[in-house]
Protein backbone atom coordinates (compact mmCIF):
# COMPACT_ATOMS: atom_id res chain seq x y z
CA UNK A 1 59.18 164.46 88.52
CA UNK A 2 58.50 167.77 88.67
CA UNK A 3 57.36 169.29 92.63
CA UNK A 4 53.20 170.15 92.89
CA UNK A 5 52.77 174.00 92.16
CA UNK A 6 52.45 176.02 95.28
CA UNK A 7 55.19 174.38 97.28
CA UNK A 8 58.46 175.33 98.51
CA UNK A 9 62.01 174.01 97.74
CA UNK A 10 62.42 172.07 101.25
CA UNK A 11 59.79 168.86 100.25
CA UNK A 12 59.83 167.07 97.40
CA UNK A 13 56.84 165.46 95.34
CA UNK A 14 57.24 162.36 97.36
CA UNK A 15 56.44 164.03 100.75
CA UNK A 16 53.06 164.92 99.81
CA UNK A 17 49.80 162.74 99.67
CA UNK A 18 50.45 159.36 99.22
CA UNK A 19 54.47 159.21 100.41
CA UNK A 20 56.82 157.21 99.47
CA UNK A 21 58.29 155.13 102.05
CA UNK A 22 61.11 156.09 104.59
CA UNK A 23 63.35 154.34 106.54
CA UNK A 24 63.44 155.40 110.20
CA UNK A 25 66.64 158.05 111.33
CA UNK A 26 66.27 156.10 114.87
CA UNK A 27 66.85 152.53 113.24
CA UNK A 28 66.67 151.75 109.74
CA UNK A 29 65.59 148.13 109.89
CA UNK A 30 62.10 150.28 110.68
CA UNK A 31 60.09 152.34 108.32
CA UNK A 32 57.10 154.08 107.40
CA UNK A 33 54.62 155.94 105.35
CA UNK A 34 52.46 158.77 105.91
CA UNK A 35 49.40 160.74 103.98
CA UNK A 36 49.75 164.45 104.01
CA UNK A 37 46.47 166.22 102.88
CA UNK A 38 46.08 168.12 99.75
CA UNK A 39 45.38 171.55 101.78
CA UNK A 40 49.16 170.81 103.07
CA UNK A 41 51.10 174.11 101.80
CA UNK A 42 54.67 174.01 102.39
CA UNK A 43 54.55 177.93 102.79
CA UNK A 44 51.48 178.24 104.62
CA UNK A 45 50.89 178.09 108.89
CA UNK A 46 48.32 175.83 109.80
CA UNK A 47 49.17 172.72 112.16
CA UNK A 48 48.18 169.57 111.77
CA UNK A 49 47.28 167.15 113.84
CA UNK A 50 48.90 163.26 113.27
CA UNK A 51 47.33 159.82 113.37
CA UNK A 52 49.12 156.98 113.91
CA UNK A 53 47.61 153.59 112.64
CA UNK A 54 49.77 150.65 113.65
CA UNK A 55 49.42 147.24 111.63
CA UNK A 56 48.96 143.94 112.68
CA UNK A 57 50.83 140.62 111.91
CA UNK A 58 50.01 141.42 108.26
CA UNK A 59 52.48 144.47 108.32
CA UNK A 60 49.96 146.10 105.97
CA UNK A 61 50.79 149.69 106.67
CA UNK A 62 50.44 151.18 103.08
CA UNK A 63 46.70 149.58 102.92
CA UNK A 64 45.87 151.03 106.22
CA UNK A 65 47.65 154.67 104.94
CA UNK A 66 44.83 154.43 101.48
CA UNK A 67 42.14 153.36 104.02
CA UNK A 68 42.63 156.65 106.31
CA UNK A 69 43.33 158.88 103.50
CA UNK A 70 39.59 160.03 103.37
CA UNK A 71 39.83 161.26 107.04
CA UNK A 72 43.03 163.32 106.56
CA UNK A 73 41.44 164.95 103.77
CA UNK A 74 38.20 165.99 105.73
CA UNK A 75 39.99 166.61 109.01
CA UNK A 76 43.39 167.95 107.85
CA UNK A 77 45.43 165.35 109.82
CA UNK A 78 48.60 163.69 108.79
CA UNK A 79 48.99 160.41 108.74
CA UNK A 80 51.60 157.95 109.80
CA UNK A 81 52.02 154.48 109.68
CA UNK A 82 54.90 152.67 111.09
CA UNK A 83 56.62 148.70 109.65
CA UNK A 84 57.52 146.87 112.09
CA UNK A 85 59.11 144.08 110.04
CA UNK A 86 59.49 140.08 110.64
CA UNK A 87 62.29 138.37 111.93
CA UNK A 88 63.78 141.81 113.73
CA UNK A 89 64.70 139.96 116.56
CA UNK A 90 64.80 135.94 115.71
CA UNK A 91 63.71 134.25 112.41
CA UNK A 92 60.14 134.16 112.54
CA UNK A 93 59.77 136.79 115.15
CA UNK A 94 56.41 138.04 113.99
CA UNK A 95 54.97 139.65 117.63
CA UNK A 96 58.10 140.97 119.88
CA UNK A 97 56.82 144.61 118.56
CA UNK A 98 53.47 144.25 120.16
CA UNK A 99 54.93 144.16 124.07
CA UNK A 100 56.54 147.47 123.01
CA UNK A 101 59.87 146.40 124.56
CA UNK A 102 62.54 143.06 123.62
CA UNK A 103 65.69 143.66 125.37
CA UNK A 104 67.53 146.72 124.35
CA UNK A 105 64.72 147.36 121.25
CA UNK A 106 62.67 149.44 122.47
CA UNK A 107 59.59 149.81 119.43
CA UNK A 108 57.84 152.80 121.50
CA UNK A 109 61.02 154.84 121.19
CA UNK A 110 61.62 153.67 117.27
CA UNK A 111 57.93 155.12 117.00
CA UNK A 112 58.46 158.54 119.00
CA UNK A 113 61.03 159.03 116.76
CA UNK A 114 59.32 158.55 113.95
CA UNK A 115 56.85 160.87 114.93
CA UNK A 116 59.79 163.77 115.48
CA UNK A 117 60.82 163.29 112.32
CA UNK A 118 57.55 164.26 111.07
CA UNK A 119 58.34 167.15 113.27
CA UNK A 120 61.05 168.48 111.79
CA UNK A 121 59.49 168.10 108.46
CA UNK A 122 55.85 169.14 108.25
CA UNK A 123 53.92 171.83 110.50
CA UNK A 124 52.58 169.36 113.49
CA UNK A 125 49.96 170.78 116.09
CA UNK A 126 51.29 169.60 119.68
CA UNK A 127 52.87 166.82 120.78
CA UNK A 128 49.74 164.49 121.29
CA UNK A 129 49.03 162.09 118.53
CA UNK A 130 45.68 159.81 117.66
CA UNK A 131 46.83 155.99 117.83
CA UNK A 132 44.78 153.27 115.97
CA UNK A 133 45.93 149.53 116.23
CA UNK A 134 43.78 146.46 114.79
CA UNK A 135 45.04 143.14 116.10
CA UNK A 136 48.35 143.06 116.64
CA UNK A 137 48.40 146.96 116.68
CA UNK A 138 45.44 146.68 119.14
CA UNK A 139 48.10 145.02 121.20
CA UNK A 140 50.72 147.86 120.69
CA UNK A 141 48.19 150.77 121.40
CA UNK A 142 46.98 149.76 125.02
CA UNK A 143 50.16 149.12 126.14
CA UNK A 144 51.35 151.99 124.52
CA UNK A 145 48.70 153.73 126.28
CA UNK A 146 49.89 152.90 129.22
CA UNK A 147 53.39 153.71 129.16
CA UNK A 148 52.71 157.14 127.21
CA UNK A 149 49.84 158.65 127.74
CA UNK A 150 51.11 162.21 127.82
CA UNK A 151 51.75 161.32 123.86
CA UNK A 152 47.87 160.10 122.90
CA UNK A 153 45.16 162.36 122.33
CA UNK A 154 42.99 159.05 121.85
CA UNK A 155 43.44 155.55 121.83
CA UNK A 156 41.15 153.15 119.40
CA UNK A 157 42.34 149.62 120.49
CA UNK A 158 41.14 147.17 117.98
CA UNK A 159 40.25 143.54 118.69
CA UNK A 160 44.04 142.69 120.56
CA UNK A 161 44.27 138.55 120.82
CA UNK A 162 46.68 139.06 123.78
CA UNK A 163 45.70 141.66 126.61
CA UNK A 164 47.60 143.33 130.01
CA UNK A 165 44.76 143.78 132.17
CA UNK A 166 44.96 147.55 133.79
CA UNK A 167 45.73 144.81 136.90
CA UNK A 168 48.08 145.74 139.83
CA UNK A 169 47.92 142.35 141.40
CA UNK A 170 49.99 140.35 138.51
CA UNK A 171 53.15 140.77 137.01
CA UNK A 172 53.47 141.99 133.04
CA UNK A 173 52.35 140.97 130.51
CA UNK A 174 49.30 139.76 132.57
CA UNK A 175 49.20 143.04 134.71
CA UNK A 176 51.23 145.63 134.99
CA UNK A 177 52.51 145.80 139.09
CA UNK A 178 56.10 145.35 137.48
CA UNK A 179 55.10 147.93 134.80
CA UNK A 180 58.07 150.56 136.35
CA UNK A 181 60.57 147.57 136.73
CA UNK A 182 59.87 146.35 133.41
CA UNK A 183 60.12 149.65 131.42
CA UNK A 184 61.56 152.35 133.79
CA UNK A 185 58.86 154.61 134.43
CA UNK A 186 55.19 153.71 136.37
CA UNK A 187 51.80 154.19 134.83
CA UNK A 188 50.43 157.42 135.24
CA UNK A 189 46.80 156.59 136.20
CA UNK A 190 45.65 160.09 136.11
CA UNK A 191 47.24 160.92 132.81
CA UNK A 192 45.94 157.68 131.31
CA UNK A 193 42.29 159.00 132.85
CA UNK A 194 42.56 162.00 130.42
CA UNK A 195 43.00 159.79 127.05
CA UNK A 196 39.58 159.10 125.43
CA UNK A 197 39.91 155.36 124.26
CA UNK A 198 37.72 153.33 122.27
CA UNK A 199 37.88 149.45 122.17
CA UNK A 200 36.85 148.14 118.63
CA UNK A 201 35.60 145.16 117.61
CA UNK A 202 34.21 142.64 115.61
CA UNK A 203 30.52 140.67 116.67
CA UNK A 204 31.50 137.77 115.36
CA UNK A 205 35.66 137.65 116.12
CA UNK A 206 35.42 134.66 118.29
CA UNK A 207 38.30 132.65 116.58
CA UNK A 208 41.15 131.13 119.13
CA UNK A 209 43.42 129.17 116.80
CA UNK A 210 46.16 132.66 116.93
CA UNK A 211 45.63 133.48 120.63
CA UNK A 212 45.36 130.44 122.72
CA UNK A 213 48.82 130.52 125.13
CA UNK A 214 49.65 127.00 126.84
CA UNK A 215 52.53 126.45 129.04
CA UNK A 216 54.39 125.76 125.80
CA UNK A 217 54.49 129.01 124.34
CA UNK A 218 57.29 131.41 124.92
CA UNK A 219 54.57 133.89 126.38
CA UNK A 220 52.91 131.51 129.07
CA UNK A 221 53.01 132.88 132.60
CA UNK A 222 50.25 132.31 135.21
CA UNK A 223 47.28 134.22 134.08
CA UNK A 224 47.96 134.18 130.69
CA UNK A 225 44.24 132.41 130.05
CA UNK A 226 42.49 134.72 133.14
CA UNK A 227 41.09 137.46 130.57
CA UNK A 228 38.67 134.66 128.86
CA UNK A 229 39.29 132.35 125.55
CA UNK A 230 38.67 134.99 122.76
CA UNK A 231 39.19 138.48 121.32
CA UNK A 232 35.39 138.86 122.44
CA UNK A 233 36.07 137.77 126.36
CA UNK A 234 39.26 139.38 126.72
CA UNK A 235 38.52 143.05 125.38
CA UNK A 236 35.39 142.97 128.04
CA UNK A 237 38.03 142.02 130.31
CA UNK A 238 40.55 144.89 128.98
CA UNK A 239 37.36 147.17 129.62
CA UNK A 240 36.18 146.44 133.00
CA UNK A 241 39.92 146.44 134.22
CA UNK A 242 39.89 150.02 132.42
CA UNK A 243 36.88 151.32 134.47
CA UNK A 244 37.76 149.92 137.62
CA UNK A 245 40.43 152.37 137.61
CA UNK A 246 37.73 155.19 136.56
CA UNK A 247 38.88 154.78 132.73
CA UNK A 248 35.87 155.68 130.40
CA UNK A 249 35.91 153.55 127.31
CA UNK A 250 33.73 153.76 124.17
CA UNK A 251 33.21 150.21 123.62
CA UNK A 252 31.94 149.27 119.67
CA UNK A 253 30.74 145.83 118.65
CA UNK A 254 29.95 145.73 115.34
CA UNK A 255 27.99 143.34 114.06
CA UNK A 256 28.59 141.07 110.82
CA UNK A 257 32.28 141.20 111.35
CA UNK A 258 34.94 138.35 112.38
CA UNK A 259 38.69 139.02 112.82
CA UNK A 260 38.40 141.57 109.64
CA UNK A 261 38.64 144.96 110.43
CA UNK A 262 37.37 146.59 107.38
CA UNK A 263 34.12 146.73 108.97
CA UNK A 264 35.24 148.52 112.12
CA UNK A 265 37.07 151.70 110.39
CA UNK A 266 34.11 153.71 109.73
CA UNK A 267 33.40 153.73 113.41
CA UNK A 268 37.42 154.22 114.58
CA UNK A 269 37.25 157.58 111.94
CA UNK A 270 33.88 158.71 114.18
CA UNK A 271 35.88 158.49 117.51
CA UNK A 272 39.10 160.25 116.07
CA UNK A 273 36.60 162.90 114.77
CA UNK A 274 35.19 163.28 117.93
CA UNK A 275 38.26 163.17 120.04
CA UNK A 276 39.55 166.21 117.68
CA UNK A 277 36.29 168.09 118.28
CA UNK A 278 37.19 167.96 121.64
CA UNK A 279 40.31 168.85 121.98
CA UNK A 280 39.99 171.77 119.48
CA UNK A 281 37.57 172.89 121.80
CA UNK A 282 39.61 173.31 124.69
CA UNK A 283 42.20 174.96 123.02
């Protein structure tokens, strides 16, 4: 298929809006897509800026690239959207990504990478990216947060059904006062302080079937039920744990919607847009 007029020999037609999708350098059982705006020219200067929207259980990356297309167009940002697959570390394995870490796999590094190969391909601006995550990628981007916050221009955390409290007084994945013993580094409180972060979520998302933990379940620990019975409960809890550690969070409830998050977008594309408008104005 012949290459879109304009652009040089070093991309190919399948590295430009919609892309096709690649498997990660880092570890191929991983991949991803990205959207690349239509201003992108191969031979031209201007940086761009990357989002990073993170899927839930569903693994729907490609629908969540379509649904954020809109926004790299106005804003000239590059998307990128990480798979996570199934099974990666047991059959039926659907949730080790969302802790970040399962014994020697670390996701956050598979991710990093993923985000340098961008690099080396397209012209990014900095080395700060905006992070989205709905669900199961609500539980990837606060603890994400927390572990890299030097990397995050902003954090939307979507409607998580499992939350680590910003909570020095119990172990992870409760708390975090192992958080250096667990992952080899502590949380940078005052680095975390600079990341704008929005927690998104659904008025009526007060379903429990997916996220109730009982002393059965391979995640129980004590505390695992402290943060309330629901999505609801648990991100006020996320958000008062936040600000007791002088965290400002944008906090949306939006009304009509359950454990859907097609209702929540429109306000996740306002924050990024502000969050940019900000830090284009300190540059």
């Amino acid at each position: 298929m012949a290459r879109p007029a304009g652009h040089g020999k070093h991309l190919s037609y399948y590295d430009f809006g919609r892309t096709t999708v690649f498997a990660s350098r880092e570890d191929s059982r991983f991949s991803y897509c990205a959207y690349v705006p239509g201003d992108y020219d191969e031979d031209g200067s201007k940086r761009y800026p990357v989002a990073v929207i993170v899927h839930g259980t569903e693994r729907g990356m490609q629908a969540y690239r379509d649904a954020f297309s809109d926004f790299a167009e106005k804003n000239s940002v590059i998307v990128l959207c990480p798979l996570f697959p199934a099974n990666i570390c047991f059959p039926g394995d659907l949730s080790s990504y969302k802790m970040l870490r399962d014994g020697d796999l670390h996701y956050d590094a598979v991710l990093l990478s993923m985000i340098d190969e961008l690099k080396e391909k397209y012209r990014i601006a900095g080395d700060r990216v905006l992070m989205y995550g709905f669900s199961g990628g609500g539980h990837f981007t606060h603890r994400f947060l927390y572990l890299h916050p030097e990397r995050l221009l902003a954090a939307s955390i979507g409607a998580p059904g499992v939350v680590t409290l910003l909570d020095f007084d119990h172990d992870f994945w409760v708390g975090v006062r192992n958080f250096e013993e667990v992952f080899g580094k502590p949380i940078d409180l005052d680095a975390v302080r600079r990341v704008p972060v929005q927690m998104v979520i659904g008025g009526n998302d007060r379903e429990t079937w997916e996220i109730t933990i009982t002393p059965k379940d391979a995640w129980w620990m004590p505390g695992a039920d402290a943060a309330g019975p629901d999505r609801i409960s648990r991100m006020q809890a996320l958000k008062e744990s936040f600000e007791r550690h002088g965290v400002r969070v944008r906090h949306d409830i939006v009304p009509g919607f359950a454990h859907d998050d097609r209702g929540l977008i429109g306000n996740v594309k306002d924050f990024f847009e502000s969050a940019l408008q900000e830090a284009r104005a300190s540059e």
